[in-house]
Protein backbone atom coordinates (compact mmCIF):
# COMPACT_ATOMS: atom_id res chain seq x y z
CA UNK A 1 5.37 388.99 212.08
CA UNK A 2 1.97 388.67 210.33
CA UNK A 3 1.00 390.23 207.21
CA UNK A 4 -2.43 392.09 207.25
CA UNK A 5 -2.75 392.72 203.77
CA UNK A 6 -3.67 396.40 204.46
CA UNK A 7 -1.57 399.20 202.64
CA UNK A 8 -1.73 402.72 204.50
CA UNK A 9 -0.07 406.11 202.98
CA UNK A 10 2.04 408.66 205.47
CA UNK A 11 0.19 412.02 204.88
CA UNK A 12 2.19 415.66 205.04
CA UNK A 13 2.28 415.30 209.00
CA UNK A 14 3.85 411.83 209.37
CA UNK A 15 1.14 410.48 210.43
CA UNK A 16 -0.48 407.07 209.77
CA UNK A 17 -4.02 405.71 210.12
CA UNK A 18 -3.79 402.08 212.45
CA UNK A 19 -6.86 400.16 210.62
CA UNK A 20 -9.97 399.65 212.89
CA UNK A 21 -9.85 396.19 212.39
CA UNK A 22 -6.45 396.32 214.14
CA UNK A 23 -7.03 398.65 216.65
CA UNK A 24 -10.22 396.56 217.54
CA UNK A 25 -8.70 393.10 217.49
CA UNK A 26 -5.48 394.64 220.08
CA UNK A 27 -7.65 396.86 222.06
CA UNK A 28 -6.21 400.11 221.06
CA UNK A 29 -8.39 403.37 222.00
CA UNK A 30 -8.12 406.65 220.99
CA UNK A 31 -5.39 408.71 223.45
CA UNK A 32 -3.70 404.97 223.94
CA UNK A 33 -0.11 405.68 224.19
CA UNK A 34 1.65 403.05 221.42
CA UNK A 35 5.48 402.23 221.97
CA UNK A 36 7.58 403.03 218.54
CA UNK A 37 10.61 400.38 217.53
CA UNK A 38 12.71 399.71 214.55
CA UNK A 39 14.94 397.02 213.88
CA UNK A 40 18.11 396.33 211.27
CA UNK A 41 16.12 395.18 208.06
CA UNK A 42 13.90 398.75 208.30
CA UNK A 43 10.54 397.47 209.97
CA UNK A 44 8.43 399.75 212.32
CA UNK A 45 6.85 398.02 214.90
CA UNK A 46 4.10 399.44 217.09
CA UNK A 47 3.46 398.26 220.45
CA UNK A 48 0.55 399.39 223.03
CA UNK A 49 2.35 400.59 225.84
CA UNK A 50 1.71 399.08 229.24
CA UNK A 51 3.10 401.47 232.13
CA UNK A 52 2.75 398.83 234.83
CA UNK A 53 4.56 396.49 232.26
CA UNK A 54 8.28 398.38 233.39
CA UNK A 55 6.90 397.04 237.12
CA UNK A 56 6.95 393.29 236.12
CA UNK A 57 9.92 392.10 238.06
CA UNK A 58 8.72 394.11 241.19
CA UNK A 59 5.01 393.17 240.26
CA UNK A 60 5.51 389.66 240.47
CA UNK A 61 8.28 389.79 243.54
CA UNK A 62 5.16 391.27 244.88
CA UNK A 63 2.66 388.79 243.94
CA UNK A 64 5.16 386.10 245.07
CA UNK A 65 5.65 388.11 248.53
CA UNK A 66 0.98 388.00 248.85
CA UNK A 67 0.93 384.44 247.48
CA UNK A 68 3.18 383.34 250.44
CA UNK A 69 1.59 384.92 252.68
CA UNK A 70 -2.22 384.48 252.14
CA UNK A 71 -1.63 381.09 249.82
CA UNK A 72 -4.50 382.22 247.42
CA UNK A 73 -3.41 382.77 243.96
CA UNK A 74 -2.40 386.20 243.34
CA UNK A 75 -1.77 388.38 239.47
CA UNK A 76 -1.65 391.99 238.53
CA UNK A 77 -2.81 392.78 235.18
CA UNK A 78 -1.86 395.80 233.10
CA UNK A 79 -4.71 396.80 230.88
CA UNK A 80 -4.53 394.14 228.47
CA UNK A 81 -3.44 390.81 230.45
CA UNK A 82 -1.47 389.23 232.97
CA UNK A 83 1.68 390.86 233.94
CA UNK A 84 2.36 388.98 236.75
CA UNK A 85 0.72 385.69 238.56
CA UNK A 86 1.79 383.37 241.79
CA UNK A 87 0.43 380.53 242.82
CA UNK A 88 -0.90 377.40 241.12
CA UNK A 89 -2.54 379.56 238.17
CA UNK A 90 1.08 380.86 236.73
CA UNK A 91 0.79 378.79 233.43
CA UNK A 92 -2.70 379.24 233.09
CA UNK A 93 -2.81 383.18 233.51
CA UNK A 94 0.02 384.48 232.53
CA UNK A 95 0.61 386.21 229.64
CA UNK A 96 -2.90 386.20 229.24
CA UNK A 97 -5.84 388.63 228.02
CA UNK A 98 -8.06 389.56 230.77
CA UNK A 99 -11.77 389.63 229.99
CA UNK A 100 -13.99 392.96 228.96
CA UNK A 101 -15.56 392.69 232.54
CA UNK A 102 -11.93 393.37 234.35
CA UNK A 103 -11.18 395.95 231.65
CA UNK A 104 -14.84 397.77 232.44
CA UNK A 105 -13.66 397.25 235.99
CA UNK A 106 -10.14 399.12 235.77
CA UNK A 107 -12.00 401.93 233.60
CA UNK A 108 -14.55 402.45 235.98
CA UNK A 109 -12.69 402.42 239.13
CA UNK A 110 -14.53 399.61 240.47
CA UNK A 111 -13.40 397.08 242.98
CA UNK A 112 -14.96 393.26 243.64
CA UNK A 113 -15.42 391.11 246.23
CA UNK A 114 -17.60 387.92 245.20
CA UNK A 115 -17.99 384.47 245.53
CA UNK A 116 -19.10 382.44 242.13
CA UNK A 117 -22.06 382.24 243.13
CA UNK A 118 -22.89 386.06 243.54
CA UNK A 119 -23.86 388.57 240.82
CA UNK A 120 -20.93 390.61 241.12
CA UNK A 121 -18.72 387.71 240.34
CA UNK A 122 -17.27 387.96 236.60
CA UNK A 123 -15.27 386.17 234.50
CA UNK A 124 -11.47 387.25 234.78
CA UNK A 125 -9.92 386.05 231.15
CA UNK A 126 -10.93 385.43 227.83
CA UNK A 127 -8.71 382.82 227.08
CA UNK A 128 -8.86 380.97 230.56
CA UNK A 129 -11.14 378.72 232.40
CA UNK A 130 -12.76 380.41 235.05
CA UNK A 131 -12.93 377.94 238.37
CA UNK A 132 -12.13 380.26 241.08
CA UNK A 133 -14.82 380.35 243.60
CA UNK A 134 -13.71 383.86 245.02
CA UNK A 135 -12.04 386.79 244.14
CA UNK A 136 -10.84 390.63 245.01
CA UNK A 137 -10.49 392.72 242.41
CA UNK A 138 -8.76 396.03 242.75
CA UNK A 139 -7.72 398.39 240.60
CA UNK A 140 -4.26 400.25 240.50
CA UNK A 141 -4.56 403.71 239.91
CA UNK A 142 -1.23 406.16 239.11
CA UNK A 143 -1.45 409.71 238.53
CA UNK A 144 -5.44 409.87 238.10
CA UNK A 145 -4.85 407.55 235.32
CA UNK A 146 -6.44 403.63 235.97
CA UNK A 147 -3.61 401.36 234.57
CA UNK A 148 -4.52 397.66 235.65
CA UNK A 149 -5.27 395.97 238.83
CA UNK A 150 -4.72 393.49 241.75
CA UNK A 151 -6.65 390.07 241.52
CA UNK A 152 -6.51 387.85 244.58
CA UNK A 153 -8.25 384.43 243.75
CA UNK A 154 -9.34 380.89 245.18
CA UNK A 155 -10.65 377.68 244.13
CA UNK A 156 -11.11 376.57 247.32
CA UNK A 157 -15.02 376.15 247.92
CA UNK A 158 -14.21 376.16 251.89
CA UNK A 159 -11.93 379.50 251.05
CA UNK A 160 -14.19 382.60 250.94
CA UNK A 161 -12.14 386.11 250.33
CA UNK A 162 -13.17 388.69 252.51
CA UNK A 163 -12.56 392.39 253.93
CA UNK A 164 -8.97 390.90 254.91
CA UNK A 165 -8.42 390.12 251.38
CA UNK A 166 -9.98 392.86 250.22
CA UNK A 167 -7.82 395.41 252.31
CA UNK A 168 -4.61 393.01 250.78
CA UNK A 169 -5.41 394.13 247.39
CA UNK A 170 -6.28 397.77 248.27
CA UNK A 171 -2.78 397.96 249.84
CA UNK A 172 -1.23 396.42 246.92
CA UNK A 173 -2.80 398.61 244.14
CA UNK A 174 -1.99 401.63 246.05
CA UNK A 175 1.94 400.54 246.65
CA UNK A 176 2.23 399.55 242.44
CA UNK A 177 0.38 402.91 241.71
CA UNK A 178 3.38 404.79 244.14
CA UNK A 179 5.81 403.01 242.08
CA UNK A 180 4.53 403.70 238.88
CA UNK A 181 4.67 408.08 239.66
CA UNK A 182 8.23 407.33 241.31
């Protein structure tokens, strides 16, 4: 664990202020939902809570199942990064943050279809080298609430994703989002 160097007082409530610095560098909002643990020496730990993060066996089972099928690489990404990736991209993606332009994406509601070369196309990670020529980008939706989304991905330059791809990912957002409200 790393030290922050920032002291915080409990007021009459229980409650505790998370620093902005913090909340800025993990990409906590206000109305976030934060996971509470404790361990044996007495420490508190706070975690933001990922919903589609309970799915991540299933989610990549799935992602495995697409991969095979389509072979483009395939992930699903909670709100924060990766949760699960197929294809030759695993080490690369997984685990990773996505970028503010998939975030604005999932918030919005918005889905993608683009080729690199296109305006729509946008950067997918912040920690990861971007040389996909085209991607579908959907977002999974549960209970009204936008909770990550379905990326399908190639670096083929011959390979351009289309409404086939597109309806892939629709169908795939739509069956994690069931799961999630199950």
């Amino acid at each position: 664990m790393k030290a922050t160097g920032i002291v915080r007082r409990i007021d009459d409530l229980g409650r505790v202020v998370v620093p902005k610095e913090i909340r800025r560098t993990l990409r906590i909002r206000e109305g976030d939902p934060l996971e509470i643990f404790t361990d044996r020496e007495g420490e508190i730990i706070l975690k933001k809570y990922s919903p589609i993060g309970e799915l991540g066996q299933f989610a990549q089972q799935y992602a495995d199942s697409l991969n095979q099928t389509t072979g483009h690489i395939i992930a699903i990404s909670d709100k924060d990064q990766f949760i699960a990736v197929s294809g030759s991209s695993k080490k690369t993606l997984m685990g990773k943050r996505i970028s503010k332009d998939v975030e604005e994406m999932i918030d919005k509601r918005e889905n993608i279809i683009a080729n690199k070369d296109e305006k729509a196309y946008i950067e997918i990670g912040s920690e990861v080298e971007n040389d996909y020529t085209s991607q579908v980008i959907w977002p999974i939706i549960s209970e009204g609430d936008a909770i990550g989304a379905v990326l399908i991905l190639s670096k083929d330059d011959k390979a351009k994703l289309a409404e086939v791809e597109q309806k892939l990912a629709n169908t795939a957002a739509v069956f994690l989002g069931a799961q999630m409200e199950q």
